[in-house]
N, C-alpha and C. Protein backbone atom coordinates (compact mmCIF):
# COMPACT_ATOMS: atom_id res chain seq x y z
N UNK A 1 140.92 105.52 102.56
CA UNK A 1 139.78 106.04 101.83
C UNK A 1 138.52 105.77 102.66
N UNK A 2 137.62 106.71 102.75
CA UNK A 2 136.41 106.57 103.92
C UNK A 2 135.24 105.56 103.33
N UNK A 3 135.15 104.89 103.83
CA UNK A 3 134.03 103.62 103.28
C UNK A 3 132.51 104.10 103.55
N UNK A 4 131.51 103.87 102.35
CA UNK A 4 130.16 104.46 102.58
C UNK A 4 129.31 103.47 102.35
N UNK A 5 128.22 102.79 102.66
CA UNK A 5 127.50 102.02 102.80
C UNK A 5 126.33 102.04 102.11
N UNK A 6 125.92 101.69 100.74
CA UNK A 6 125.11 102.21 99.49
C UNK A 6 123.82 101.43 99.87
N UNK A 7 122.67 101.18 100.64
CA UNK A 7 122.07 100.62 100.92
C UNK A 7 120.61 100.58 99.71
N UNK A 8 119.94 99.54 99.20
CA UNK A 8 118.97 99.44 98.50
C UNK A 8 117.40 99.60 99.00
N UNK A 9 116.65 100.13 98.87
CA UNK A 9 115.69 99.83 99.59
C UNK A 9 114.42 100.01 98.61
N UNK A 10 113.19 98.68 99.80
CA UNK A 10 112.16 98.36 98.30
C UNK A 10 110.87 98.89 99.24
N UNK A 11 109.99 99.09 98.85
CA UNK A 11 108.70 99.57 99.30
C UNK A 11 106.97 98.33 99.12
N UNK A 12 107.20 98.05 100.35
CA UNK A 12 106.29 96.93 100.55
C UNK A 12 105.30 97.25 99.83
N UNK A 13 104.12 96.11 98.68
CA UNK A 13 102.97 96.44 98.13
C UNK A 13 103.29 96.81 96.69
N UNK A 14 104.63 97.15 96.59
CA UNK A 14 105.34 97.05 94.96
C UNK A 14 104.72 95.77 94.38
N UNK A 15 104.77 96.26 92.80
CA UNK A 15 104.21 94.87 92.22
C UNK A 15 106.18 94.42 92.32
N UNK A 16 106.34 93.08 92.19
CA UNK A 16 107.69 92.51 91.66
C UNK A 16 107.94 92.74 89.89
N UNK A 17 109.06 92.81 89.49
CA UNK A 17 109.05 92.92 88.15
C UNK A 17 108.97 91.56 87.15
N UNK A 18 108.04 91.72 86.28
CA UNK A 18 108.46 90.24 85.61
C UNK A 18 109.83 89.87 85.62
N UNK A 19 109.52 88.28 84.77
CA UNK A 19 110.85 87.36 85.10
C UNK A 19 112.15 88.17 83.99
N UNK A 20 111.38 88.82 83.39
CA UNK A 20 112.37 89.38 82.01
C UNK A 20 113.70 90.48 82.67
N UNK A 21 112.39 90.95 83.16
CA UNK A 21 113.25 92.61 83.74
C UNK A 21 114.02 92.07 84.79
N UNK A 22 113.47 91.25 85.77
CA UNK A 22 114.24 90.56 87.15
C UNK A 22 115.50 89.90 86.25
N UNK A 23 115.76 89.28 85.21
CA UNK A 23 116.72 88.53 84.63
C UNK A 23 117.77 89.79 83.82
N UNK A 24 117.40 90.99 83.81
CA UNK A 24 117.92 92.19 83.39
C UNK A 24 118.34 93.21 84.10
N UNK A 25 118.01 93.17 85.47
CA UNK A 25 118.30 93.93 86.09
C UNK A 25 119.62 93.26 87.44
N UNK A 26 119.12 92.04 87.36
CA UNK A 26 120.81 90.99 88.03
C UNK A 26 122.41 91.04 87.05
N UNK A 27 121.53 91.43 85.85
CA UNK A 27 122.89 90.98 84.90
C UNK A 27 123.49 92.78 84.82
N UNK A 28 122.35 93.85 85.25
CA UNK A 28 123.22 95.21 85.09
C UNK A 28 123.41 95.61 86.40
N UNK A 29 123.10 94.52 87.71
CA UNK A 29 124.06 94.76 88.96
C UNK A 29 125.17 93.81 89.23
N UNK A 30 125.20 92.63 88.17
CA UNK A 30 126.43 92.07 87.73
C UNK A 30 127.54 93.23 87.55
N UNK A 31 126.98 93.71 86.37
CA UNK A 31 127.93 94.92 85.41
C UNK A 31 128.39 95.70 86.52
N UNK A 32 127.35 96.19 87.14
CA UNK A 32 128.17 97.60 88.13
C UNK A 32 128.79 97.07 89.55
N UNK A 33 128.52 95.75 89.99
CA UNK A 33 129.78 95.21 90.56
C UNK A 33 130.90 94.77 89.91
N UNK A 34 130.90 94.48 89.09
CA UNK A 34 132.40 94.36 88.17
C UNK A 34 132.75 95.22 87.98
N UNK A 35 132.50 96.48 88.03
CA UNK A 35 132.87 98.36 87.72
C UNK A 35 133.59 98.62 88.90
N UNK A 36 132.65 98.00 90.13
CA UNK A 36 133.01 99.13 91.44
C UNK A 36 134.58 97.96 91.85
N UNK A 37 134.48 96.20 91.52
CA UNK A 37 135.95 95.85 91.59
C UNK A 37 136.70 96.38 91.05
N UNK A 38 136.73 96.65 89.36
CA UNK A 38 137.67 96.79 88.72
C UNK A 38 138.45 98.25 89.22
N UNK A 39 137.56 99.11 89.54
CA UNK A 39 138.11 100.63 90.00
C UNK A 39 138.34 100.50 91.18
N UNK A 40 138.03 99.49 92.02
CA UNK A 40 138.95 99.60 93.38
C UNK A 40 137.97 100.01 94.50
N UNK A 41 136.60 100.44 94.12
CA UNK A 41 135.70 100.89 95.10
C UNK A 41 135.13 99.43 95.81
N UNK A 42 134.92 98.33 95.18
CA UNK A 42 134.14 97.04 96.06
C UNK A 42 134.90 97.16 97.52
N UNK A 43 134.22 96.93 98.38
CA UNK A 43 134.40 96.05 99.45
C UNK A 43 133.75 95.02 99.89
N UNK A 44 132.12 95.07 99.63
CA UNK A 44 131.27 94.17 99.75
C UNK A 44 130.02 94.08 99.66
N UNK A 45 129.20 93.34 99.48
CA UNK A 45 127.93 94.12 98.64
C UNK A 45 127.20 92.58 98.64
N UNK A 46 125.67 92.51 99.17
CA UNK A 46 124.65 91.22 98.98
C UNK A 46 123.32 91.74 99.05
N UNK A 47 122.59 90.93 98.45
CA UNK A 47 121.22 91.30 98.24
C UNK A 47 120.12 90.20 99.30
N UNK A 48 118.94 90.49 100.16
CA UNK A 48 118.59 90.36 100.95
C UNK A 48 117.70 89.33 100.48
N UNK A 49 116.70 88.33 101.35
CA UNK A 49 115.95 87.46 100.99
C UNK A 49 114.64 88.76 101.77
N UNK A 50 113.32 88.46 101.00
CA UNK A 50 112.58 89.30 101.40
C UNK A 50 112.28 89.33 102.88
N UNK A 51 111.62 90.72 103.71
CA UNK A 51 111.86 91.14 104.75
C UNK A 51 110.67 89.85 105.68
N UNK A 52 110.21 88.79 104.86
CA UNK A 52 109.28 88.38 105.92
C UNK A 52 110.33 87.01 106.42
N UNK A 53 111.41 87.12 106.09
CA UNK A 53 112.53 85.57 106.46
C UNK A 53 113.02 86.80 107.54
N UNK A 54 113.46 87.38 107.97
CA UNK A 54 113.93 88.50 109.21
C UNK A 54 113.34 88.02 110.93
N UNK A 55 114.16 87.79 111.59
CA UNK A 55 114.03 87.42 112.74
C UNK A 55 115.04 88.20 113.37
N UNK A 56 114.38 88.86 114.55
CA UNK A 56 114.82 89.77 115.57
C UNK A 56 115.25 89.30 116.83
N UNK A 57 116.32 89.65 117.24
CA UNK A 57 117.18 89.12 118.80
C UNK A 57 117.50 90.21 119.56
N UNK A 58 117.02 89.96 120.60
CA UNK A 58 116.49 91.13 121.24
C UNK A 58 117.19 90.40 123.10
N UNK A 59 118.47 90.83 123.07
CA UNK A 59 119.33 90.53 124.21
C UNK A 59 119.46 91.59 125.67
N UNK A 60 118.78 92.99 125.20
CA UNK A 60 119.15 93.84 125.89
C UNK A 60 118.38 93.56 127.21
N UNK A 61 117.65 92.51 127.77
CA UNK A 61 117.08 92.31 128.96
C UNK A 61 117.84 91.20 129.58
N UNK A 62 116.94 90.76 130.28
CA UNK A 62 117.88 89.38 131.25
C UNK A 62 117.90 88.10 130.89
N UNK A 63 117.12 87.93 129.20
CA UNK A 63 117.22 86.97 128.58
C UNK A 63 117.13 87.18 126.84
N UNK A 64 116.99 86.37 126.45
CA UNK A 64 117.28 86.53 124.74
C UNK A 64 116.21 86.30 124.37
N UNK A 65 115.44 86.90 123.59
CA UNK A 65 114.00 87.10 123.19
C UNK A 65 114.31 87.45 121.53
N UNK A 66 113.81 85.97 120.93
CA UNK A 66 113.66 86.22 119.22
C UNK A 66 111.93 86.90 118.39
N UNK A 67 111.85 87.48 117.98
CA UNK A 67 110.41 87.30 117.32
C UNK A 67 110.82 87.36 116.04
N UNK A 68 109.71 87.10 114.94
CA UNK A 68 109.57 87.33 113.75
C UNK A 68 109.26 88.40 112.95
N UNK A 69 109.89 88.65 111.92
CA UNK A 69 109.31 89.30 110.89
C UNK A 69 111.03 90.74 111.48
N UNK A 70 110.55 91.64 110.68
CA UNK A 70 111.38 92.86 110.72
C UNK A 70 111.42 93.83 112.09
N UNK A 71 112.39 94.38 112.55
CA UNK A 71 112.76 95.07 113.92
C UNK A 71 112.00 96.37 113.66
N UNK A 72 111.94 97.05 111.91
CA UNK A 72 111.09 98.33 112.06
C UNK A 72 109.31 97.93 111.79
N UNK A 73 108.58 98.25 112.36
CA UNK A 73 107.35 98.40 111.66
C UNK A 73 107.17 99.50 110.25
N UNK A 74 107.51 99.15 108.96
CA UNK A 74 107.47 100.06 107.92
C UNK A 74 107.21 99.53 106.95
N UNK A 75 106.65 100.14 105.96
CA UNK A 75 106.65 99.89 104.33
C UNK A 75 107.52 99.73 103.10
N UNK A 76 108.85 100.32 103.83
CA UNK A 76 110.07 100.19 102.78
C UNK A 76 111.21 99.73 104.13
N UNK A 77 111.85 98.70 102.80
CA UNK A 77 112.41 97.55 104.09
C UNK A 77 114.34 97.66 103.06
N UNK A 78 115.21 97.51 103.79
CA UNK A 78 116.43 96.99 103.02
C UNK A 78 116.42 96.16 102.13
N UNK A 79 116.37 96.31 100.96
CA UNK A 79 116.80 95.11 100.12
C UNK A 79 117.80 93.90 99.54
N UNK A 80 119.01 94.93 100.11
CA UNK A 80 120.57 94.87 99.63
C UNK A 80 121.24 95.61 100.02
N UNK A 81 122.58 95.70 99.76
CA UNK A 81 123.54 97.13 99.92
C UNK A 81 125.01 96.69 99.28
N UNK A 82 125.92 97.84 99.44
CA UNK A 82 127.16 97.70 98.96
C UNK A 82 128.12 98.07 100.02
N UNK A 83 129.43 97.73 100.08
CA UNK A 83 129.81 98.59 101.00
C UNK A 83 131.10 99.13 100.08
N UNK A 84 131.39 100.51 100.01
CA UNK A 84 132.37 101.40 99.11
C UNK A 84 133.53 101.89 99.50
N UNK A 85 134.53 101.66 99.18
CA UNK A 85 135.76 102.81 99.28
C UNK A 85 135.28 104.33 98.35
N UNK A 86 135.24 104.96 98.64
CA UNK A 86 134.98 106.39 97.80
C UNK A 86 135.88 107.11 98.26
N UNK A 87 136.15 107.92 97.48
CA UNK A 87 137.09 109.29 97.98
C UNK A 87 136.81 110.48 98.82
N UNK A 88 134.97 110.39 98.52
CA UNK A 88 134.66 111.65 99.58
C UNK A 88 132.90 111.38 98.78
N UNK A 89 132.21 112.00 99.79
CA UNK A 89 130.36 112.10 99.58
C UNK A 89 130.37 111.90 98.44
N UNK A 90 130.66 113.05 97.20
CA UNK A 90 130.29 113.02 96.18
C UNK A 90 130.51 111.90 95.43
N UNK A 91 132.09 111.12 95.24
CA UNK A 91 132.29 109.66 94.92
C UNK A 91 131.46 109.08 95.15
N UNK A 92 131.01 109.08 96.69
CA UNK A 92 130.02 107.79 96.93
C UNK A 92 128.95 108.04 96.47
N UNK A 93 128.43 109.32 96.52
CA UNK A 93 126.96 109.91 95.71
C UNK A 93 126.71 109.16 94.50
N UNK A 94 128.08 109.09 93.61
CA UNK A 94 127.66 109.41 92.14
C UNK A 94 127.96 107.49 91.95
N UNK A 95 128.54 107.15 92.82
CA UNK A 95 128.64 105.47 92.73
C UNK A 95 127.24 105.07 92.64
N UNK A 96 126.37 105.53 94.23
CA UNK A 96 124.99 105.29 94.24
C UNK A 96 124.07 105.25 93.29
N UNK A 97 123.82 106.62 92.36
CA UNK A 97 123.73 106.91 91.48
C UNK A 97 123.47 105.56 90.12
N UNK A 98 124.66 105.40 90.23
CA UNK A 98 125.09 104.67 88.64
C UNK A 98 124.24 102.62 89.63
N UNK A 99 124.19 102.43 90.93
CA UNK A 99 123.87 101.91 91.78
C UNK A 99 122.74 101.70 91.15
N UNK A 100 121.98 102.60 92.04
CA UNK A 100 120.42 102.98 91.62
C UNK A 100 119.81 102.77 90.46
N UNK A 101 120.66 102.94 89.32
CA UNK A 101 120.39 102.65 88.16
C UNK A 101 120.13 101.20 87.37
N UNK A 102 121.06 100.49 88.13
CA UNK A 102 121.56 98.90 87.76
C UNK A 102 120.11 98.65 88.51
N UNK A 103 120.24 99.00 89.85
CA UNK A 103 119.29 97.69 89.85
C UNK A 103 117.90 98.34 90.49
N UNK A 104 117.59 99.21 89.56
CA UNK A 104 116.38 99.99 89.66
C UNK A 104 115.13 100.16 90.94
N UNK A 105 116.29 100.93 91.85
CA UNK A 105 115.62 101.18 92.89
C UNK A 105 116.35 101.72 93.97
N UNK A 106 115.82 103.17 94.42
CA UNK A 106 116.38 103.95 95.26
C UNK A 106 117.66 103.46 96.13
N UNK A 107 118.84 104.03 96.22
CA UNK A 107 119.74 103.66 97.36
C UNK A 107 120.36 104.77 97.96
N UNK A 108 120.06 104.31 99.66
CA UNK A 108 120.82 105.89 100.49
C UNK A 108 121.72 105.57 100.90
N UNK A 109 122.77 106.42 100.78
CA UNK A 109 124.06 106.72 101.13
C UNK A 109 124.63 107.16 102.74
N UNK A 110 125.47 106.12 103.28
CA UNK A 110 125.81 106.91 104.65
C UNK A 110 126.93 106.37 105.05
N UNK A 111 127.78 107.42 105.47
CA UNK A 111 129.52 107.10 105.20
C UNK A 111 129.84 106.19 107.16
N UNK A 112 130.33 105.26 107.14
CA UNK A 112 130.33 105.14 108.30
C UNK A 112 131.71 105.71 108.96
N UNK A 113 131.29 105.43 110.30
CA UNK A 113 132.27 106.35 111.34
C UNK A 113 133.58 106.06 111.24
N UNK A 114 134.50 106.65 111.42
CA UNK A 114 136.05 106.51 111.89
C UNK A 114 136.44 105.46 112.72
N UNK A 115 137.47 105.03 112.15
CA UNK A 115 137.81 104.02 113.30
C UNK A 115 138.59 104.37 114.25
């Protein structure tokens, strides 16, 4: 089954949600990881510490060079992700979907390559 990679992403300058909704929205991405085990879609799935703990390694020269902070310069950063067994796009679409929903906030979809 082709595995798709449900990625979360948050947009820097967002307010955070109170403690209520943050305590409501863990317990309905509880729920929809217990959905995607029980049906057989989990493979693996974690949620990120915010993008300013991110440190970059940067090997491609003649020595190893770390800096701080995030590798893109942008406003919307990874938050989390999942990784899916789906049956085909639309599976993984409509996983995202029900995704997106739990834990209220955009996630893009991208099936990775063949092995």
């Amino acid at each position: 089954m082709p595995q798709y990679l449900l990625s979360v992403h948050s947009v820097e300058g967002q307010p955070m949600p109170d403690q209520e909704t943050m305590q409501r929205i863990y317990a309905q991405v509880d729920a929809f990881n217990a959905e995607l085990q029980q049906a057989g879609n989990w493979v693996f799935a974690g949620g990120l510490h915010p993008v300013e703990t991110a440190t970059v390694v940067d090997a491609t020269g003649s020595e190893v060079i770390t800096t701080d902070g995030p590798f893109a310069e942008s406003k919307e950063h990874l938050g989390g992700f999942w990784v899916v067994d789906a049956a085909d796009l639309d599976a993984a679409l409509a996983l995202a979907g029900r995704g997106s929903a739990a834990c209220q906030a955009p996630v893009e979809v991208r099936p990775f390559q063949d092995v």
